[in-house]
Protein backbone atom coordinates (compact mmCIF):
# COMPACT_ATOMS: atom_id res chain seq x y z
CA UNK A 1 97.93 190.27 91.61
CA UNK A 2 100.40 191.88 89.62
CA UNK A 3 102.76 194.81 91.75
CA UNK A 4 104.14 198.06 90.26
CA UNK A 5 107.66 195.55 90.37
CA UNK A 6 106.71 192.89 88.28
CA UNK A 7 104.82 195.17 85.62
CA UNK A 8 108.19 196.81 85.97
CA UNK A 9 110.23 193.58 85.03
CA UNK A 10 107.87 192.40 82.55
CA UNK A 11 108.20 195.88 80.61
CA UNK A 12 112.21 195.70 80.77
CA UNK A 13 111.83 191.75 79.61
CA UNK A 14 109.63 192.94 76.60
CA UNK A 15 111.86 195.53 75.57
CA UNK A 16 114.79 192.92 76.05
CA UNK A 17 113.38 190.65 73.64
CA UNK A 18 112.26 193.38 71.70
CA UNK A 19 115.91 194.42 70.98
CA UNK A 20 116.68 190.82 70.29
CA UNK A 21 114.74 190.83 67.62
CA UNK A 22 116.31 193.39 66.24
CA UNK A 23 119.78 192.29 66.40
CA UNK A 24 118.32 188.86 64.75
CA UNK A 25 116.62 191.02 61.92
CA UNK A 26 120.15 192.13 61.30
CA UNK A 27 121.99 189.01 61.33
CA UNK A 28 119.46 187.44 59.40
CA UNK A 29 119.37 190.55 56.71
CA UNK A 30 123.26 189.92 56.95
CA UNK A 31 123.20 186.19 55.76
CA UNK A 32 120.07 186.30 53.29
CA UNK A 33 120.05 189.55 52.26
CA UNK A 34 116.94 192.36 52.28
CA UNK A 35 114.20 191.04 51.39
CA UNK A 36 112.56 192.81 48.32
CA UNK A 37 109.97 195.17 48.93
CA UNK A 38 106.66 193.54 49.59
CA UNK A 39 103.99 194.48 47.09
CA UNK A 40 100.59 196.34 47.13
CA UNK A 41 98.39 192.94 46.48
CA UNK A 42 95.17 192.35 46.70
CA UNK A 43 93.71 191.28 50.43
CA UNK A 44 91.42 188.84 48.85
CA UNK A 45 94.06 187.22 46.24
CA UNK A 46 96.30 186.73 49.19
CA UNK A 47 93.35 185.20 51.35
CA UNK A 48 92.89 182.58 48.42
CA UNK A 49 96.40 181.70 47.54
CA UNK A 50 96.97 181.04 51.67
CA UNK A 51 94.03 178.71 52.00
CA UNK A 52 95.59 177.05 48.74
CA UNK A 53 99.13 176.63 50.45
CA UNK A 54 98.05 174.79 53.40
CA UNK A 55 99.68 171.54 54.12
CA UNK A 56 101.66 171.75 50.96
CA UNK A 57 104.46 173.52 49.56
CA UNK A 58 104.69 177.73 47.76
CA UNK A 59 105.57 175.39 44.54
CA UNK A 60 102.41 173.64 44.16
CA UNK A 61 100.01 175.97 45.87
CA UNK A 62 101.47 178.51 43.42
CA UNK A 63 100.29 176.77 40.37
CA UNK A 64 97.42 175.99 42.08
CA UNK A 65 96.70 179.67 42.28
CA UNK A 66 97.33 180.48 38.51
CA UNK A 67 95.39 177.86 37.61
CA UNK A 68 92.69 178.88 39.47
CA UNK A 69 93.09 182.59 38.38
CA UNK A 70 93.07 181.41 34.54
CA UNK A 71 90.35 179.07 34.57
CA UNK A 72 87.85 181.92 36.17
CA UNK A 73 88.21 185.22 35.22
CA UNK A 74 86.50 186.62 38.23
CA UNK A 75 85.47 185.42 41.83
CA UNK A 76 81.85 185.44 41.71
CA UNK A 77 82.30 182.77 38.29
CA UNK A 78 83.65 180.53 41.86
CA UNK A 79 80.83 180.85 43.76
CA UNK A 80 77.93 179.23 41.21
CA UNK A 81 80.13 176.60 39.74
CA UNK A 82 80.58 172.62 40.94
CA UNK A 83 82.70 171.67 43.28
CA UNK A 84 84.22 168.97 41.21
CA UNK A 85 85.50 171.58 38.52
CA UNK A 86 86.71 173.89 41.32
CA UNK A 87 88.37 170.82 43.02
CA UNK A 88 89.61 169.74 40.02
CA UNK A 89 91.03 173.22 39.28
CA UNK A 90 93.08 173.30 42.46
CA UNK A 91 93.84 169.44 43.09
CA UNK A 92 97.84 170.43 42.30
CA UNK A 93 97.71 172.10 45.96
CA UNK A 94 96.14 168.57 47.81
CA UNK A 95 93.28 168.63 50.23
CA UNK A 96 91.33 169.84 47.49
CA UNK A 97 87.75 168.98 48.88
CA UNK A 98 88.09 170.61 52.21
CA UNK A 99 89.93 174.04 50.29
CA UNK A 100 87.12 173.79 47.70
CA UNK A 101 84.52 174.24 50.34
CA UNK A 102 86.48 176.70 52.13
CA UNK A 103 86.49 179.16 49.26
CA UNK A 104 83.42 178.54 47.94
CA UNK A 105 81.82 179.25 51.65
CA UNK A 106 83.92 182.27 52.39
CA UNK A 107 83.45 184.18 48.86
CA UNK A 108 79.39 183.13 49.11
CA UNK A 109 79.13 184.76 52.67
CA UNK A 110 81.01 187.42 52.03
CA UNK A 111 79.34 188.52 48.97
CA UNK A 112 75.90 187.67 50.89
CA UNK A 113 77.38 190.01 53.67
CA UNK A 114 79.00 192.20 52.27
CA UNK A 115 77.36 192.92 48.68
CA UNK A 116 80.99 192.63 47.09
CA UNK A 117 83.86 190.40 46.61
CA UNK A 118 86.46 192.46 48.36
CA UNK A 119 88.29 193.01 51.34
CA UNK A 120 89.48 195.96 50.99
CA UNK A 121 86.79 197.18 54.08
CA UNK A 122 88.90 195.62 56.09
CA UNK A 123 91.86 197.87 56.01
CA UNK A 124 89.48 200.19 58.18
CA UNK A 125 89.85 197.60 60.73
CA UNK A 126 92.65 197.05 63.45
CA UNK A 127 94.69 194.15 63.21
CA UNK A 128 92.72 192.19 66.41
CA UNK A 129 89.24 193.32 64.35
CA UNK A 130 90.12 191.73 61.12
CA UNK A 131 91.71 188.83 62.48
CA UNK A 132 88.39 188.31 64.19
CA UNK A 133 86.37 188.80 61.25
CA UNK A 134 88.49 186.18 59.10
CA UNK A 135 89.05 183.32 61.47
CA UNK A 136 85.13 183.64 61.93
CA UNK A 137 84.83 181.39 58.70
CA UNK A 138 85.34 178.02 58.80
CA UNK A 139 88.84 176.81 57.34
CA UNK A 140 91.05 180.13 58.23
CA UNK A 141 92.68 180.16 60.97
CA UNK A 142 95.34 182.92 62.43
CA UNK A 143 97.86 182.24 60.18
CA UNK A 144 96.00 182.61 57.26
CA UNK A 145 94.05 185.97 58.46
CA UNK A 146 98.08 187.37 59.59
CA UNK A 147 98.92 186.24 56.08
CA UNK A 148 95.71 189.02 54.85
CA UNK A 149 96.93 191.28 57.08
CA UNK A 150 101.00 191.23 56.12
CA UNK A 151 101.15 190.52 52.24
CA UNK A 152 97.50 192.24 51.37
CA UNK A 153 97.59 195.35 53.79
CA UNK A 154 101.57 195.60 54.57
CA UNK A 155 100.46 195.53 58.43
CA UNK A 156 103.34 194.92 60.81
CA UNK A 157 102.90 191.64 62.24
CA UNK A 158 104.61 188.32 61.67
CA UNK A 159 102.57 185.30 60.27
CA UNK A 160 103.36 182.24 62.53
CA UNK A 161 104.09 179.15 60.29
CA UNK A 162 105.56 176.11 61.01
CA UNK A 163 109.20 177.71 60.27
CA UNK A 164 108.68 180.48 62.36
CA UNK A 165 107.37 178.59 65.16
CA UNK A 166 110.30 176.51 65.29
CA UNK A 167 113.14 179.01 65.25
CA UNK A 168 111.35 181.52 67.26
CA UNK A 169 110.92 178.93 69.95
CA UNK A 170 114.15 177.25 69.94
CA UNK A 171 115.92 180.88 69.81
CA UNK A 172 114.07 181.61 72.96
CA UNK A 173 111.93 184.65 71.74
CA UNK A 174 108.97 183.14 72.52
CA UNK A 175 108.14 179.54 74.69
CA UNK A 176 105.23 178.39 73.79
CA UNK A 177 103.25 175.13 72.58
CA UNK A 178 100.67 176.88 70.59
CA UNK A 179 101.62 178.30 67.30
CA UNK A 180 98.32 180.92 67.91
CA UNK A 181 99.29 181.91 71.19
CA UNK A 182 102.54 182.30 69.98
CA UNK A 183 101.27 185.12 67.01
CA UNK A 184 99.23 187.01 69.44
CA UNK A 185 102.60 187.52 71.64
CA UNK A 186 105.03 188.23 69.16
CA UNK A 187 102.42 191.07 67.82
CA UNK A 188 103.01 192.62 71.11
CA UNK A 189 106.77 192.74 71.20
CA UNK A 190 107.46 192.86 67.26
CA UNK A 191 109.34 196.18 66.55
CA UNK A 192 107.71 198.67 63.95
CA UNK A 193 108.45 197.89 60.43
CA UNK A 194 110.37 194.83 60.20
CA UNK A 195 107.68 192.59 60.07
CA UNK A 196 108.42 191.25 56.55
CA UNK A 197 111.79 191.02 56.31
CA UNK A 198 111.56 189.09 59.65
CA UNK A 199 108.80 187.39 58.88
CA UNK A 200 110.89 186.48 55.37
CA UNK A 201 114.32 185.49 56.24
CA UNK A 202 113.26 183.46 59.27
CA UNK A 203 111.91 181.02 56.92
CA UNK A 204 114.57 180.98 54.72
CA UNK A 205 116.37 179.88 57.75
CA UNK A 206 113.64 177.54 58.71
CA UNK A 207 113.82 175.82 55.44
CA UNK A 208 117.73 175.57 54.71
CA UNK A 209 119.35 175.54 58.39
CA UNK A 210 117.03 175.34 61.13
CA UNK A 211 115.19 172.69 60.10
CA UNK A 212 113.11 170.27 62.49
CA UNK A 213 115.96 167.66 62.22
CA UNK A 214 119.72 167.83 62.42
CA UNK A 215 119.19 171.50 61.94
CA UNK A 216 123.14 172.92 60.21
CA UNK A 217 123.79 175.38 63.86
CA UNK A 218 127.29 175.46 62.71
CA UNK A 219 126.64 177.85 59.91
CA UNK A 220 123.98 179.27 61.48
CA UNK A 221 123.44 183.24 61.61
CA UNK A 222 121.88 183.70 64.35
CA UNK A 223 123.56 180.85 66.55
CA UNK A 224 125.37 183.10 69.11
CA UNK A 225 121.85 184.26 69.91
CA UNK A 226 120.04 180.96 70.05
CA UNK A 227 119.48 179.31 72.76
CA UNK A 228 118.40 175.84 71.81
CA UNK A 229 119.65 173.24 74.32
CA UNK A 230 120.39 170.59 71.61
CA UNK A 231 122.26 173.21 69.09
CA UNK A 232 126.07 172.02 68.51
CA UNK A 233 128.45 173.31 65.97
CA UNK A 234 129.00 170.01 64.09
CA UNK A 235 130.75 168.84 61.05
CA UNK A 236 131.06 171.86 58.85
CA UNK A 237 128.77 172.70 55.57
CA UNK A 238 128.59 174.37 52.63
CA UNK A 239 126.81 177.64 53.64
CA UNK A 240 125.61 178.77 49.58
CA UNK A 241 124.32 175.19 49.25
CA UNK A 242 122.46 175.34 52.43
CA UNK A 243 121.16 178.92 51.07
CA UNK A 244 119.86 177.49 47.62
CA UNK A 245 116.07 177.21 46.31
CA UNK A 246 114.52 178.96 49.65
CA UNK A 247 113.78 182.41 48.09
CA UNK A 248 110.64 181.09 46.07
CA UNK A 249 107.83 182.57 48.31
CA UNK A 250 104.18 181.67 47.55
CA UNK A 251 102.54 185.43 48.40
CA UNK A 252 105.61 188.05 47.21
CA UNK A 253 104.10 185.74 43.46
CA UNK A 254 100.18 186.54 43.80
C-alpha cells in the first residue's frame, strides 16, 4: 500500500525526469537542429506507410509507399485486388506477405465497420481509446498506433522505436525491458508539446551516435546527462560526419 510519502516521492521523481527531458530536448535541438514542423497528414496514409516500414529501413518503406500510392488510386481499389499484385506492389519494403495481409485485413474491417476508409473518427478519441482501437487488428502494434496518433493527429506522445528505446534506456529516463511498457510510461511524464522534436532528434541520435554498438559518447550531446554504465569518451570523431544522411524520415514524406 502506497503512503501519502511515497506518492509524494514518486510525484517529485516524475517531475525530475520530466525536467530532464526537457533539458535533453534542448541539447538535442542544440546539436541537430529544430525539427521542421510536422505536417497535417492523413491518419490513414500514416497507418499504411508504418505497417510498410517495419523491419526495414524509411528508404525502402518509402518507395514502397509511392509505389503503392501510384499503382492504386484509392484504398478501396486494395481491398478487392490479389494478394500477389499487392505483394508484389510493396515487396521493396520486405515481409511483403505478412504486410499484404495486414492491410488488406485492416482496410476490409474497417470499411465493414466503419462504412468508410478513414480515420479521421478517431481524432474524437483519447490517445489510450485509439490506441486500443488500432492495436485491436492483427499486425499493429503500439508503435504503429503512436505513429497514427503523432504524424496523423499531431498528438503529444513519443512513438517508441528501436532508437528510442535504446537511448531512452541507457540515458536513464526510463528502465525497462519492454519497448510497450516503456511508451505507456513515457506518455505519462512527456512534457506538453515536444513530442516531435523529441521524438525526432532522438533518432537522429540513435542512428548516427548512439547506436547499439560502439555507440560515438565522445561527441555525444546529451552525454553529461546519460547515464549509461559502459559510455566512455573514446578516440575522438568527426561530429558533421557522424550527423550525415539521418534526416530522411519515412512519415514527415507521406
Amino acid at each position: 500500500m502506497k503512503t501519502a510519502n511515497s506518492k509524494k516521492k514518486l510525484h517529485t521523481n516524475e517531475l525530475a525526469v520530466s525536467e530532464l527531458i526537457l533539458n535533453l530536448n534542448s541539447k538535442l535541438i542544440e546539436f541537430f537542429g529544430k525539427p521542421r514542423k510536422i505536417s497535417k497528414s492523413n491518419p490513414l496514409d500514416i497507418l499504411i506507410a508504418t505497417i510498410l516500414s517495419q523491419n526495414t529501413n524509411d528508404i525502402n518503406s518509402h518507395k514502397a509507399f509511392l509505389s503503392l500510392k501510384s499503382e492504386f488510386p484509392d484504398y478501396n481499389s486494395i481491398i478487392n485486388v490479389s494478394q500477389k499484385k499487392l505483394q508484389n506492389v510493396i515487396k521493396v519494403a520486405g515481409l511483403a506477405q505478412k504486410k499484404c495481409k495486414t492491410i488488406k485485413n485492416f482496410l476490409t474491417k474497417l470499411e465493414k465497420d466503419k462504412g468508410e476508409l478513414s480515420l479521421n473518427f478517431l481524432k474524437k478519441y483519447s490517445n489510450e481509446d485509439a490506441i486500443k482501437f488500432l492495436t485491436s487488428f492483427k499486425g499493429i502494434g503500439v508503435k504503429t498506433a503512436s505513429c497514427v496518433l503523432l504524424f496523423g493527429m499531431n498528438r503529444n506522445v513519443c512513438p517508441v522505436d528501436t532508437h528510442v528505446f535504446r537511448v531512452i534506456n541507457r540515458v536513464g529516463i526510463i528502465n525497462h525491458y519492454d519497448r510497450d511498457k516503456t511508451f505507456f510510461k513515457l506518455s505519462e511524464i512527456l512534457p506538453k508539446k515536444i513530442a516531435y522534436e523529441f521524438h525526432t532528434n532522438i533518432i537522429k541520435l540513435g542512428r548516427s551516435i548512439c547506436t547499439s554498438k560502439n555507440p560515438s559518447c565522445n561527441i555525444c550531446p546529451i552525454f553529461e546527462f546519460c547515464s549509461y554504465q559502459k559510455k566512455s569518451k573514446s578516440k575522438q570523431q568527426n561530429v558533421n560526419s557522424k550527423k550525415r544522411n539521418v534526416d530522411f524520415m519515412l512519415l514527415d514524406n507521406v
